[in-house]
N, C-alpha and C. Protein backbone atom coordinates (compact mmCIF):
# COMPACT_ATOMS: atom_id res chain seq x y z
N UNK A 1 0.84 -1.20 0.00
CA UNK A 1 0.00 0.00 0.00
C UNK A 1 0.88 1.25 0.00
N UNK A 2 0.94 2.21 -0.65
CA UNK A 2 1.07 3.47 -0.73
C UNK A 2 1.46 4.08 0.60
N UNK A 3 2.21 5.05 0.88
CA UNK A 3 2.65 5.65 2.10
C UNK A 3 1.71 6.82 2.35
N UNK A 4 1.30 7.31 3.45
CA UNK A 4 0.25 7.92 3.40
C UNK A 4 0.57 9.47 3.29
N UNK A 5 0.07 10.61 2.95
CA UNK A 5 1.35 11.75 2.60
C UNK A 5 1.37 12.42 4.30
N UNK A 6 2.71 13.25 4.43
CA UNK A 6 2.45 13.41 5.53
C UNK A 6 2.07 15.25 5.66
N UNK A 7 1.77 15.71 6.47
CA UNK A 7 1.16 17.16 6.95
C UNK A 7 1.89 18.11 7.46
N UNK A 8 1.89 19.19 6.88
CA UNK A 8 3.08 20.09 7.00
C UNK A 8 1.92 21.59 7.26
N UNK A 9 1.91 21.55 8.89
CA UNK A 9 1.32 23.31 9.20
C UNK A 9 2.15 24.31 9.29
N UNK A 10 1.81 25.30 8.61
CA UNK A 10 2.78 26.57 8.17
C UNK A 10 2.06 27.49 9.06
N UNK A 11 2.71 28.34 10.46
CA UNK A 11 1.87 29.52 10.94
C UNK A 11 2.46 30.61 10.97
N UNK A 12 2.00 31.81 10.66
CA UNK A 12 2.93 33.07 10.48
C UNK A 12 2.43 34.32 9.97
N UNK A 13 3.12 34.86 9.41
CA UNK A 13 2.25 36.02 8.90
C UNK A 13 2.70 36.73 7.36
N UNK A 14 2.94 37.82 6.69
CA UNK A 14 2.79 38.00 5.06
C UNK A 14 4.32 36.98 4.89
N UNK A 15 4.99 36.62 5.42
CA UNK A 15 6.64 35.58 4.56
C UNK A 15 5.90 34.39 4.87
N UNK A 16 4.75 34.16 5.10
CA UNK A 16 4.53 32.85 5.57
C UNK A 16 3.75 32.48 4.76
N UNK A 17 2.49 33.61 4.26
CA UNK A 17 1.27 33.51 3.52
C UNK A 17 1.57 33.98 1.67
N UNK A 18 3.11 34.43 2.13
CA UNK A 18 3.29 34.88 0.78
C UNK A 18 2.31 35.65 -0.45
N UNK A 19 2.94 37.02 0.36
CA UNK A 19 2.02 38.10 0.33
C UNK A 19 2.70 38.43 -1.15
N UNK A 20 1.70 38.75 -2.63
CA UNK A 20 2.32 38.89 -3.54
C UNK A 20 2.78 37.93 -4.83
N UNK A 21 2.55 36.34 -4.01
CA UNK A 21 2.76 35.24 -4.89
C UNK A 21 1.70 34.59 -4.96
N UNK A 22 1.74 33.63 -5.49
CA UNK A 22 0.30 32.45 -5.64
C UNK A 22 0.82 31.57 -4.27
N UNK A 23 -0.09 30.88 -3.85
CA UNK A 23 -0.22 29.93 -2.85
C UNK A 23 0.98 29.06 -3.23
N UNK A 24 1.25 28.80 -4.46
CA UNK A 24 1.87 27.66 -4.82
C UNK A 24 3.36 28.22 -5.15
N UNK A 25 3.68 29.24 -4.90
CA UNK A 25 5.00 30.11 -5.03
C UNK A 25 5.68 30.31 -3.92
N UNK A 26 4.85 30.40 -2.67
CA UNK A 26 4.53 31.08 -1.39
C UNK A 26 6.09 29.55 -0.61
N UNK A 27 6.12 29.72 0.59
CA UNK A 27 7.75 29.09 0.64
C UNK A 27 7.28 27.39 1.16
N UNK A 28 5.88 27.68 1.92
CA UNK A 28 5.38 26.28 2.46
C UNK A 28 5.21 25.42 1.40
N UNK A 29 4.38 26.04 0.15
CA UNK A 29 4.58 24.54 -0.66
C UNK A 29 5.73 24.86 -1.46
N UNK A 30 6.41 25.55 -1.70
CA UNK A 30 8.11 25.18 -2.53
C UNK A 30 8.27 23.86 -1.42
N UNK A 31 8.52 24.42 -0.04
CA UNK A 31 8.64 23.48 0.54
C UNK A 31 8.39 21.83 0.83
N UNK A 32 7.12 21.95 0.68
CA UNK A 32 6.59 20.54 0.57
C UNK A 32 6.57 19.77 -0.76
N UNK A 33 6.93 20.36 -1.74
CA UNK A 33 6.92 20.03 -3.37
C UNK A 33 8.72 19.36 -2.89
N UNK A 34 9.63 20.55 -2.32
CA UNK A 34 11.05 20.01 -2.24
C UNK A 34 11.30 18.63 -1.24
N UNK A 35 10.84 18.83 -0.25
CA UNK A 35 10.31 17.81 0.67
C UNK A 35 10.04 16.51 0.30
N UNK A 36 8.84 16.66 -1.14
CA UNK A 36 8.57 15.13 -1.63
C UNK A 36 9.46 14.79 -2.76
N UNK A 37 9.82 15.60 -3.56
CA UNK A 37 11.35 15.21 -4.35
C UNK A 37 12.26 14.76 -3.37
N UNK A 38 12.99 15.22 -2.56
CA UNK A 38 13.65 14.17 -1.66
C UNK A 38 13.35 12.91 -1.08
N UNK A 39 11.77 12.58 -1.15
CA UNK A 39 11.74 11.51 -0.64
C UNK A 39 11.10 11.34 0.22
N UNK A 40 10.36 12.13 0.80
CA UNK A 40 9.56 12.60 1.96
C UNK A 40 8.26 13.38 1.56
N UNK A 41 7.11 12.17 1.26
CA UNK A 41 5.89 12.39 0.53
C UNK A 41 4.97 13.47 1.70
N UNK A 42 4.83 14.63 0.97
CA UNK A 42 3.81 15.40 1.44
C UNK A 42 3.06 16.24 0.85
N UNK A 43 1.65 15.57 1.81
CA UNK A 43 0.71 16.96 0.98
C UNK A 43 0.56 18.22 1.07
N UNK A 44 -0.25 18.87 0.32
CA UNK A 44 0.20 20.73 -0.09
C UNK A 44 -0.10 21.23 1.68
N UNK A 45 0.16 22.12 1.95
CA UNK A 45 0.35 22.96 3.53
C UNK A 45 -0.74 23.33 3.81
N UNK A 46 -1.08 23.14 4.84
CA UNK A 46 -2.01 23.48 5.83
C UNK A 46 -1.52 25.11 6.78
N UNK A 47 -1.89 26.13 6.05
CA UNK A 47 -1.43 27.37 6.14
C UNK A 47 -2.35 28.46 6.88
N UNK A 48 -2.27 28.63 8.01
CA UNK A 48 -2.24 29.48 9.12
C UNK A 48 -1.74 30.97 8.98
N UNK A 49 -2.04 32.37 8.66
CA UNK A 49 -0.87 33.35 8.52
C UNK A 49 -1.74 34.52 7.60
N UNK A 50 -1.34 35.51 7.95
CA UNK A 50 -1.52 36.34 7.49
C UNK A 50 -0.94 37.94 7.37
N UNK A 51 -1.18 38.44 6.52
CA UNK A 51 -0.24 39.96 6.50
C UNK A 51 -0.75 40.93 7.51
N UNK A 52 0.37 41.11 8.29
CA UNK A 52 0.05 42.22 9.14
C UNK A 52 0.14 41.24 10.53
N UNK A 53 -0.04 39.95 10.65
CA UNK A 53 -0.28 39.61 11.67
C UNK A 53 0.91 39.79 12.49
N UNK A 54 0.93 39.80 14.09
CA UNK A 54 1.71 39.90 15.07
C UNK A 54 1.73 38.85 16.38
N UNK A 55 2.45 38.74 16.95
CA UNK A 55 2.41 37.37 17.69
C UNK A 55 1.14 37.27 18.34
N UNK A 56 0.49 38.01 18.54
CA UNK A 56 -0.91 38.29 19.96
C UNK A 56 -1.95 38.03 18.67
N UNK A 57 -1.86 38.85 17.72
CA UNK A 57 -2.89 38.11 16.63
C UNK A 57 -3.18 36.71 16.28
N UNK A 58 -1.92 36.19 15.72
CA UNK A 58 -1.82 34.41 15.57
C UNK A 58 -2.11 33.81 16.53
N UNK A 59 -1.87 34.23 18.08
CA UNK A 59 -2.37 33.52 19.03
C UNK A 59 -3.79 33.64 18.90
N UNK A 60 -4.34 34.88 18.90
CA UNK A 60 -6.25 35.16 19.07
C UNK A 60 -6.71 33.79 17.63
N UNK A 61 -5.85 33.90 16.75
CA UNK A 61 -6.65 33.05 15.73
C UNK A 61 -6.16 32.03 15.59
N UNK A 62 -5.60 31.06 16.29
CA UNK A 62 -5.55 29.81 16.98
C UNK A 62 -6.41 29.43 17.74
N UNK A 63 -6.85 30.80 18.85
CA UNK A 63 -7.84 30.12 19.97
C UNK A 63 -9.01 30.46 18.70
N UNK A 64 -9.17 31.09 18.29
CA UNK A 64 -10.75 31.02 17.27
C UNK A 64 -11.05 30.03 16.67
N UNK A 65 -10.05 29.31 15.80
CA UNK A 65 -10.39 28.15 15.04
C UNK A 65 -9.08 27.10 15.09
N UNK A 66 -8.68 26.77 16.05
CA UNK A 66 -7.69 25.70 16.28
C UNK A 66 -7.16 24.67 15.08
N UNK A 67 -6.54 24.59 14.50
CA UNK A 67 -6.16 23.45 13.07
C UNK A 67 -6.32 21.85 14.29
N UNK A 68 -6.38 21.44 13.16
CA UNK A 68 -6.48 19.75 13.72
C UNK A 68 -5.58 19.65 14.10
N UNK A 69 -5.28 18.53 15.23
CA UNK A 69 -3.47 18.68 16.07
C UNK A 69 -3.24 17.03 14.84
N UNK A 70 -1.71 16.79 15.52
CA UNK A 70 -1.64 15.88 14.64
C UNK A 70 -0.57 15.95 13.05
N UNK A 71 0.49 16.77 13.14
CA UNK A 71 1.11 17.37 12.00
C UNK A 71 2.55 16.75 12.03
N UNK A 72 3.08 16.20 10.80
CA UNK A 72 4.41 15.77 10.69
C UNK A 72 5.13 17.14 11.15
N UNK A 73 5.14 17.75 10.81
CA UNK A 73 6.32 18.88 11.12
C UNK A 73 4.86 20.24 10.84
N UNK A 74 5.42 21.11 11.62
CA UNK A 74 5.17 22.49 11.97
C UNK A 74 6.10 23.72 11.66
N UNK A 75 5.92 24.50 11.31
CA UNK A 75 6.76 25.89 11.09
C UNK A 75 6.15 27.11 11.37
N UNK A 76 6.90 27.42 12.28
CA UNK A 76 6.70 28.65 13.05
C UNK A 76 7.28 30.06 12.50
N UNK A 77 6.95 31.03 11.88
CA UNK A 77 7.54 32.57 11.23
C UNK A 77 6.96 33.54 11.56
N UNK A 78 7.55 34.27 12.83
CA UNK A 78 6.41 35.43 12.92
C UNK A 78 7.44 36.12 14.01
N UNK A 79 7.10 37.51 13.70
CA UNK A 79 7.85 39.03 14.92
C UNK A 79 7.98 39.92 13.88
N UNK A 80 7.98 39.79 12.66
CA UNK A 80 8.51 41.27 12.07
C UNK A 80 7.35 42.01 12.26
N UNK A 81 5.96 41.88 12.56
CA UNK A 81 5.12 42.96 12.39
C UNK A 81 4.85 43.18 14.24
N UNK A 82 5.26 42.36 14.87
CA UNK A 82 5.70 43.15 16.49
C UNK A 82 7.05 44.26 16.54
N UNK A 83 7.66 43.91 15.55
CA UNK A 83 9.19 45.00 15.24
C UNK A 83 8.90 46.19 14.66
N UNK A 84 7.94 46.21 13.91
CA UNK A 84 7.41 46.94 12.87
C UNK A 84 6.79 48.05 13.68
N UNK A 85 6.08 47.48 14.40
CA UNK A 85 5.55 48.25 15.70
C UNK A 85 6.10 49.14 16.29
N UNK A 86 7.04 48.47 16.66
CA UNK A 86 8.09 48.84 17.96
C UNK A 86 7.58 48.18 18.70
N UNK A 87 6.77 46.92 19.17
CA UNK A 87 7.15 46.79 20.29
C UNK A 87 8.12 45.76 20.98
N UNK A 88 8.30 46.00 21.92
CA UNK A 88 9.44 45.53 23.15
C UNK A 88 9.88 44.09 23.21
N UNK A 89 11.52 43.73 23.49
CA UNK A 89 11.57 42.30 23.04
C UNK A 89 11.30 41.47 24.24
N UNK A 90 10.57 42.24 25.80
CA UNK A 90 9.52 40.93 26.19
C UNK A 90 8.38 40.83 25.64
N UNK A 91 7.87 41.95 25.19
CA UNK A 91 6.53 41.58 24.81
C UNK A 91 6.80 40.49 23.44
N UNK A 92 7.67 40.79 22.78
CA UNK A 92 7.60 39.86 21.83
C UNK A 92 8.26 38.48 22.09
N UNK A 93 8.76 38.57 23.13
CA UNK A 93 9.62 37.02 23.70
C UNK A 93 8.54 36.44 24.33
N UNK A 94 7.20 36.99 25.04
CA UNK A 94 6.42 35.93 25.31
C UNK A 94 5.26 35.86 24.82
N UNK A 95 4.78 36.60 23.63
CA UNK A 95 4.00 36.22 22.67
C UNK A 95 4.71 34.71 21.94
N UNK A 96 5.95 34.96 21.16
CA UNK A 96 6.87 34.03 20.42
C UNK A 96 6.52 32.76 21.52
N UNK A 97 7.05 32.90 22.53
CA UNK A 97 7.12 31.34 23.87
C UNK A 97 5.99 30.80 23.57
N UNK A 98 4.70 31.76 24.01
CA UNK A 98 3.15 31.09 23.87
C UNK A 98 2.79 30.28 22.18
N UNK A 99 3.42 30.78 21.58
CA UNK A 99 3.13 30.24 19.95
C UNK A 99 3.83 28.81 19.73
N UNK A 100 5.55 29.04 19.74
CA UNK A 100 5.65 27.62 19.98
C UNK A 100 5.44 26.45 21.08
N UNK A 101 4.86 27.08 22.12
CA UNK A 101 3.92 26.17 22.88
C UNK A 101 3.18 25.20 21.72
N UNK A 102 2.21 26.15 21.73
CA UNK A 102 1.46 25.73 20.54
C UNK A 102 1.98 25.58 19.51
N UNK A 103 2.85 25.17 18.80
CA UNK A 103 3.27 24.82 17.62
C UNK A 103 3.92 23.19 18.21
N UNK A 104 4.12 23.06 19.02
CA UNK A 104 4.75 21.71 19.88
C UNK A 104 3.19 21.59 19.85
N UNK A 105 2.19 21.68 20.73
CA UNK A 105 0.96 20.72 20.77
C UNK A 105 0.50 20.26 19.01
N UNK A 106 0.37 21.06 18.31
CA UNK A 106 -0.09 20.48 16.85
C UNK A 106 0.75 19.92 16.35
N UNK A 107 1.80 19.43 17.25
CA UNK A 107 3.17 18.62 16.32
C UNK A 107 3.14 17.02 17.32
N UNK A 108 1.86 16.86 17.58
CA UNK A 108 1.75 15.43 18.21
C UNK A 108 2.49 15.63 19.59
N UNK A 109 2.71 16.86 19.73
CA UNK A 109 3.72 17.15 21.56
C UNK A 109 5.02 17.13 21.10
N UNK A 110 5.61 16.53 20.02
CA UNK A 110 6.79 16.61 19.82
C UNK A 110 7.99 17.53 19.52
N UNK A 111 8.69 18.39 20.19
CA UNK A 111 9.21 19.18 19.82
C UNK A 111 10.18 19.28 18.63
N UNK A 112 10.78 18.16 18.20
CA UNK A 112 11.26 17.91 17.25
C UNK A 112 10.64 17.79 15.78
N UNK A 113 9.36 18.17 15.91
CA UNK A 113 8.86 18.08 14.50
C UNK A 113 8.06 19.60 14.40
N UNK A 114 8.77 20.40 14.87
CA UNK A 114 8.51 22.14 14.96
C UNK A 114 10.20 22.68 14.23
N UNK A 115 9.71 23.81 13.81
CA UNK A 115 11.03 24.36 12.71
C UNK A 115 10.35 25.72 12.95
N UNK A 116 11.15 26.35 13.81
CA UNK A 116 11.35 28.17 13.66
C UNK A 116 11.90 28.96 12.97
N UNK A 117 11.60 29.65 12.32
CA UNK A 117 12.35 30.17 11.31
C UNK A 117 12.74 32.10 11.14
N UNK A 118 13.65 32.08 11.06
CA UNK A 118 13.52 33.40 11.60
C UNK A 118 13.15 34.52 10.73
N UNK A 119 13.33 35.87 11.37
CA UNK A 119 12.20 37.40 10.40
C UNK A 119 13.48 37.68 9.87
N UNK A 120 13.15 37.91 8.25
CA UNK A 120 13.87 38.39 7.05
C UNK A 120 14.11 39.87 7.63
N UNK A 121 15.18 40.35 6.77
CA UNK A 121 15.20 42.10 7.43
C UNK A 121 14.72 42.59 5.66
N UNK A 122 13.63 43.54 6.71
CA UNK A 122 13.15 44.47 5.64
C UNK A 122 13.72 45.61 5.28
N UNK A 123 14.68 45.72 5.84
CA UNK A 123 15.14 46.87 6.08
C UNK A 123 15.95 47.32 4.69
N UNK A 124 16.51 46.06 3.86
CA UNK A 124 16.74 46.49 2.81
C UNK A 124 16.25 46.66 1.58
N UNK A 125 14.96 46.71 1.61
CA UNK A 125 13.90 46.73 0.63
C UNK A 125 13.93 48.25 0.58
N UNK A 126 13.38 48.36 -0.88
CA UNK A 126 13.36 49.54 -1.13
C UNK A 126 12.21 50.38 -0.43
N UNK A 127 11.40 49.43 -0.09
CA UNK A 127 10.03 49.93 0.83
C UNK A 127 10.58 50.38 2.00
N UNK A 128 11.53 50.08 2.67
CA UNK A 128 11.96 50.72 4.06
C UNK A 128 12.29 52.39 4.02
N UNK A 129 12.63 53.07 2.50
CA UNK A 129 12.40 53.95 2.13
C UNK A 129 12.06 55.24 3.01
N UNK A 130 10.81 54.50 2.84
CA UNK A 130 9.38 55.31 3.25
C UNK A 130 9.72 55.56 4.88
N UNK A 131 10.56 54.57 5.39
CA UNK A 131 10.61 54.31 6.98
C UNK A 131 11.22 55.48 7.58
N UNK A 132 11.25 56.04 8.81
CA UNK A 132 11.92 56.94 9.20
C UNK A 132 13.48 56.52 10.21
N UNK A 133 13.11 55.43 10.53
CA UNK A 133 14.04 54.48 10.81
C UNK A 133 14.57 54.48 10.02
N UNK A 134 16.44 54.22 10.08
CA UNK A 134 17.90 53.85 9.30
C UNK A 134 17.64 52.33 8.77
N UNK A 135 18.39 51.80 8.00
CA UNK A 135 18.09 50.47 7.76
C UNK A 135 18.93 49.73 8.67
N UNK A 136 20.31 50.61 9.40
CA UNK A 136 20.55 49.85 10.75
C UNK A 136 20.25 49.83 11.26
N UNK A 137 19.05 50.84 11.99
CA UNK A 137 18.37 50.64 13.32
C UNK A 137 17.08 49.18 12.63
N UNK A 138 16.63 49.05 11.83
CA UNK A 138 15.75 48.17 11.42
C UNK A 138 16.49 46.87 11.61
N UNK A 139 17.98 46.45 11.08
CA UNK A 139 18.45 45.43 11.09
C UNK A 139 18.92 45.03 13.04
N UNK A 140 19.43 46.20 13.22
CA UNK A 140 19.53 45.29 14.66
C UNK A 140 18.52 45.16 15.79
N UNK A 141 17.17 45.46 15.32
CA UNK A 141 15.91 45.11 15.69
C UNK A 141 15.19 44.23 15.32
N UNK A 142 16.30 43.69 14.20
CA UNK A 142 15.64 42.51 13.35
C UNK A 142 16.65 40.97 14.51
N UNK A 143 17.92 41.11 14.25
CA UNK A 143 18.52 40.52 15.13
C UNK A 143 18.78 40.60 16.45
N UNK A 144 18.03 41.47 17.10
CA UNK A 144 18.12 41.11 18.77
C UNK A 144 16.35 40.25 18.63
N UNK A 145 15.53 40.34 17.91
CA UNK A 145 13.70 39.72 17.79
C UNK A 145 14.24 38.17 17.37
N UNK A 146 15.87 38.30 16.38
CA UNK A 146 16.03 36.55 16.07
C UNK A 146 16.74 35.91 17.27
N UNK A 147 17.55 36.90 17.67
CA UNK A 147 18.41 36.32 18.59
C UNK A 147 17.73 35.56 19.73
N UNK A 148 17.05 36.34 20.39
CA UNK A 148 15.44 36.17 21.62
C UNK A 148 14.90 34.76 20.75
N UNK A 149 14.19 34.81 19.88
CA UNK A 149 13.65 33.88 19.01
C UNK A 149 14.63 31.96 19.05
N UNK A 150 15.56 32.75 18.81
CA UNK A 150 16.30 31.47 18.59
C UNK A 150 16.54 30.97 20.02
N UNK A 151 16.80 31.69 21.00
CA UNK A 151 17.26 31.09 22.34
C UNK A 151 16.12 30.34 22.63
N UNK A 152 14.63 30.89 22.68
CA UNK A 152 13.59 29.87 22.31
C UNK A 152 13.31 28.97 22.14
N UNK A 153 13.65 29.33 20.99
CA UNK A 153 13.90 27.54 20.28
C UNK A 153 14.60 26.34 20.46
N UNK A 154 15.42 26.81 20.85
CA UNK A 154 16.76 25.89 21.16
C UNK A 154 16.45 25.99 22.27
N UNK A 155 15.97 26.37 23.34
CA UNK A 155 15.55 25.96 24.70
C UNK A 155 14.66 25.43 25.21
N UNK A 156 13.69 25.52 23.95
CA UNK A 156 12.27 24.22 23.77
C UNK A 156 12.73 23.19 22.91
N UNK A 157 13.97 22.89 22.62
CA UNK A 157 14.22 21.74 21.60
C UNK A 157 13.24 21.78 20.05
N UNK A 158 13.31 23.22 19.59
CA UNK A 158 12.80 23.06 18.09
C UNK A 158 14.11 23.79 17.19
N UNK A 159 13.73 23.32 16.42
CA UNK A 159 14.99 23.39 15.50
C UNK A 159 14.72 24.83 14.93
N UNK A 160 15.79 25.35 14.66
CA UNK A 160 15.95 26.45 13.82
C UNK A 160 16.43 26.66 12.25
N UNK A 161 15.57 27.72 11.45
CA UNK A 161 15.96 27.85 10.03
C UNK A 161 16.68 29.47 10.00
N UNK A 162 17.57 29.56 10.11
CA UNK A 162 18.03 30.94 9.49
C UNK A 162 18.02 31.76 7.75
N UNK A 163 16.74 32.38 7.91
CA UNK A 163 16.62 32.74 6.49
C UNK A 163 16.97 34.64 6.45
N UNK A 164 17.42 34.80 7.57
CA UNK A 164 17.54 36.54 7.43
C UNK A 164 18.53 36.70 6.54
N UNK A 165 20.05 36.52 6.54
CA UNK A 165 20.99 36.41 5.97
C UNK A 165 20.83 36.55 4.68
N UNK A 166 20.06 35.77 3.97
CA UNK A 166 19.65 35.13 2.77
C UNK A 166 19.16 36.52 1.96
N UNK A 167 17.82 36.62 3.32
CA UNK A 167 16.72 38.14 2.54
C UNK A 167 17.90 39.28 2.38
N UNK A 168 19.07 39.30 3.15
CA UNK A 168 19.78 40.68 3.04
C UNK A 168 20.79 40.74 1.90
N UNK A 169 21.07 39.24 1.40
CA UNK A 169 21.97 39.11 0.01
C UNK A 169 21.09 39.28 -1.31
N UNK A 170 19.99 39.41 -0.84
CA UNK A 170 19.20 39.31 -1.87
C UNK A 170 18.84 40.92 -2.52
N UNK A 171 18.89 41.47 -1.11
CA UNK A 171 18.40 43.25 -1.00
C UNK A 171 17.90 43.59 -1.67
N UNK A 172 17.88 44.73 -2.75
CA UNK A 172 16.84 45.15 -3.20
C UNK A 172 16.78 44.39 -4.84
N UNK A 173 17.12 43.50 -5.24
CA UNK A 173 17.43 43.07 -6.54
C UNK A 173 15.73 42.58 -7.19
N UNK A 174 15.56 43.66 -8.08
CA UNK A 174 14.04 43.36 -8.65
C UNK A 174 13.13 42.07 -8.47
N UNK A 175 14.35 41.12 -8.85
CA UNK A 175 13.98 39.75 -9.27
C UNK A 175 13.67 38.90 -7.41
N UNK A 176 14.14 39.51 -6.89
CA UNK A 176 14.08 38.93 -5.28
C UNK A 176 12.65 39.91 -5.07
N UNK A 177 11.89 40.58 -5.07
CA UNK A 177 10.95 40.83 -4.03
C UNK A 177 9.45 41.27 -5.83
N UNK A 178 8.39 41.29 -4.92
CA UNK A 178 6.99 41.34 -5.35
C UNK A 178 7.09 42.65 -5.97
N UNK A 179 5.68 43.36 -6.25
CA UNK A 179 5.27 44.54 -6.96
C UNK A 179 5.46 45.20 -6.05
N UNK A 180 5.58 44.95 -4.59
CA UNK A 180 5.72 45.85 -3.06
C UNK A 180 6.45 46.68 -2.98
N UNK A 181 7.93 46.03 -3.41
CA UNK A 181 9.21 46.47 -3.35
C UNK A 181 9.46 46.13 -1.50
N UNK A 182 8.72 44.78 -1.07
CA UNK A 182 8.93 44.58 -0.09
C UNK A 182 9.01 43.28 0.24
N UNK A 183 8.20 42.47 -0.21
CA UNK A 183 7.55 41.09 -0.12
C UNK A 183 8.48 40.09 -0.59
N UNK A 184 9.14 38.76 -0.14
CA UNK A 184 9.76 38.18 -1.30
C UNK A 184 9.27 37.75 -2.32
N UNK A 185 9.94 37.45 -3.80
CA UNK A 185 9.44 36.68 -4.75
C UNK A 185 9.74 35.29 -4.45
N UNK A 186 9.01 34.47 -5.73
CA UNK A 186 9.10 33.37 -5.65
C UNK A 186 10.51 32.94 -5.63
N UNK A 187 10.88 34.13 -6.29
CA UNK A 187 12.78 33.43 -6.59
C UNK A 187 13.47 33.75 -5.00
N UNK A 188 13.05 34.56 -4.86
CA UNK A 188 13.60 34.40 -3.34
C UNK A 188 13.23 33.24 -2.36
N UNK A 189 12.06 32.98 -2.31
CA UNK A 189 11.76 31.87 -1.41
C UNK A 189 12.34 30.91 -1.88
N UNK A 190 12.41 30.60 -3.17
CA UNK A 190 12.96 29.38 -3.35
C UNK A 190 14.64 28.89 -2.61
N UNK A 191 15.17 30.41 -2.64
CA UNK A 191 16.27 30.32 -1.95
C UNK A 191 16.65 29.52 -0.67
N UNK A 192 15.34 30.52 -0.06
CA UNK A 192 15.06 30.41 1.53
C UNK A 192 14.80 28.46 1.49
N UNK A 193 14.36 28.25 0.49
CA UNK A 193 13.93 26.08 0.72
C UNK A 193 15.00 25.69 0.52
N UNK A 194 15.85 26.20 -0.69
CA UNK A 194 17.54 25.68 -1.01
C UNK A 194 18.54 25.33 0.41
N UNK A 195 18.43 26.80 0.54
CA UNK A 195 19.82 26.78 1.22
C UNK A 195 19.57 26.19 2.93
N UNK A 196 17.97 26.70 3.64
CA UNK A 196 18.01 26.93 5.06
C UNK A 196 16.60 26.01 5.18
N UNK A 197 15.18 26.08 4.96
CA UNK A 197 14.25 25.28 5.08
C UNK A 197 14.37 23.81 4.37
N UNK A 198 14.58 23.35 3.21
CA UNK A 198 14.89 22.11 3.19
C UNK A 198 15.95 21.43 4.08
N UNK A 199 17.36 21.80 4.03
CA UNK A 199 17.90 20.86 4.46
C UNK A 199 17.52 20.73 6.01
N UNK A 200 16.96 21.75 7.16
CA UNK A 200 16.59 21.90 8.47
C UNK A 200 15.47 20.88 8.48
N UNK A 201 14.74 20.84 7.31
CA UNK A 201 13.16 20.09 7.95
C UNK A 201 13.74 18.33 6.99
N UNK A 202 14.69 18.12 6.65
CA UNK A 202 15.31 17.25 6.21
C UNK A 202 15.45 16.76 7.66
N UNK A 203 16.69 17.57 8.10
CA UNK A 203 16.95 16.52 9.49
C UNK A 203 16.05 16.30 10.65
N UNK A 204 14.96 17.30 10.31
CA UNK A 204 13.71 16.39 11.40
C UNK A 204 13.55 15.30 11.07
N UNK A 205 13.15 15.42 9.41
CA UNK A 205 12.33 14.19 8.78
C UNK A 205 13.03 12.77 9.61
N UNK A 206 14.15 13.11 9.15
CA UNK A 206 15.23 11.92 8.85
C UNK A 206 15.52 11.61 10.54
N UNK A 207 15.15 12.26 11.68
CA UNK A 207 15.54 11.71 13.01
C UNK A 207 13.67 11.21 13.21
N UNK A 208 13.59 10.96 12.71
CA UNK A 208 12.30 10.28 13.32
C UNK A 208 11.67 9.27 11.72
């Protein structure tokens, strides 16, 4: 008999929902399309997320309509629109805690089948522009929200994807971001599955 495909929940907000691309451009199913070329049959994403959202939001719309628990792997992407804000890195360190709580319960309890991934810096988009903020004050508000983020993670035993790096080599190059002049493109995400989300949700796969 056939292997049964397995379930991949994506929660987050516009890098998650892929604000600007088709569903099928967007990084969860690059992901799960790359996922089953390797060898690791899965069906299209079960996608949670939206633009604008902020950690206290994704939480309110979890408790509203809860996804079925029960998920091979989970991925967690969300703080740039608490940064965006300004606000504060407790408030955003225990919004983030409460989420992958919950990203461990819809992962069968398992912490090992959760993948955090961290906030791209916008800062080099041409949209930051508009910002009154420097694009250094944006970037090291981007990395003290990953830094917090990652200690997280690694202190709840979920694995981490580093995709900031990636968004900042990419900077403002037409072909990397949407009509926004903010959003990634497809060619960018695909990056983000290349280099940092495939091989990370590889070695979940592959320890269990």
């Amino acid at each position: 008999m056939p292997t049964a495909e397995r379930r991949l929940l994506a929660l987050g907000d516009s890098y998650t929902i892929g604000e600007g691309v088709t569903a099928r451009d967007a990084w969860p199913a690059q992901l799960c399309r790359a996922l089953t070329a390797a060898g690791f049959a899965f069906a299209a994403p079960t996608v949670l997320a939206r633009t604008g959202w902020t950690t206290d939001e994704l939480l309110a719309a979890l408790d509203a309509a809860p996804p079925a628990p029960g998920h091979d792997l989970v991925t967690l992407q969300i703080g740039v629109n608490d940064q965006y804000r300004g606000r504060g890195l407790a408030q955003f360190g225990a919004g983030f805690g409460r989420l992958l709580a919950r990203a461990i319960d819809l992962a069968r309890g398992a912490p090992a089948r959760v993948l955090a991934v961290s906030i791209p810096d916008w800062g080099v988009t041409p949209f930051a522009a508009q910002d009154a903020r420097p694009p250094s004050s944006i970037a090291a508000a981007i990395d003290a929200y990953n830094h917090l983020a990652r200690q997280q993670a690694v202190h709840a035993g979920v694995a981490w994807a580093e995709v900031t790096s990636i968004s900042r080599q990419a900077g403002a190059g037409s072909d990397m971001l949407v009509a926004d002049a903010l959003h990634p493109s497809a060619t960018q995400y695909a990056r983000w599955v290349e280099s940092a989300l495939l091989p990370a949700a590889r070695a979940l796969l592959l320890a269990h």
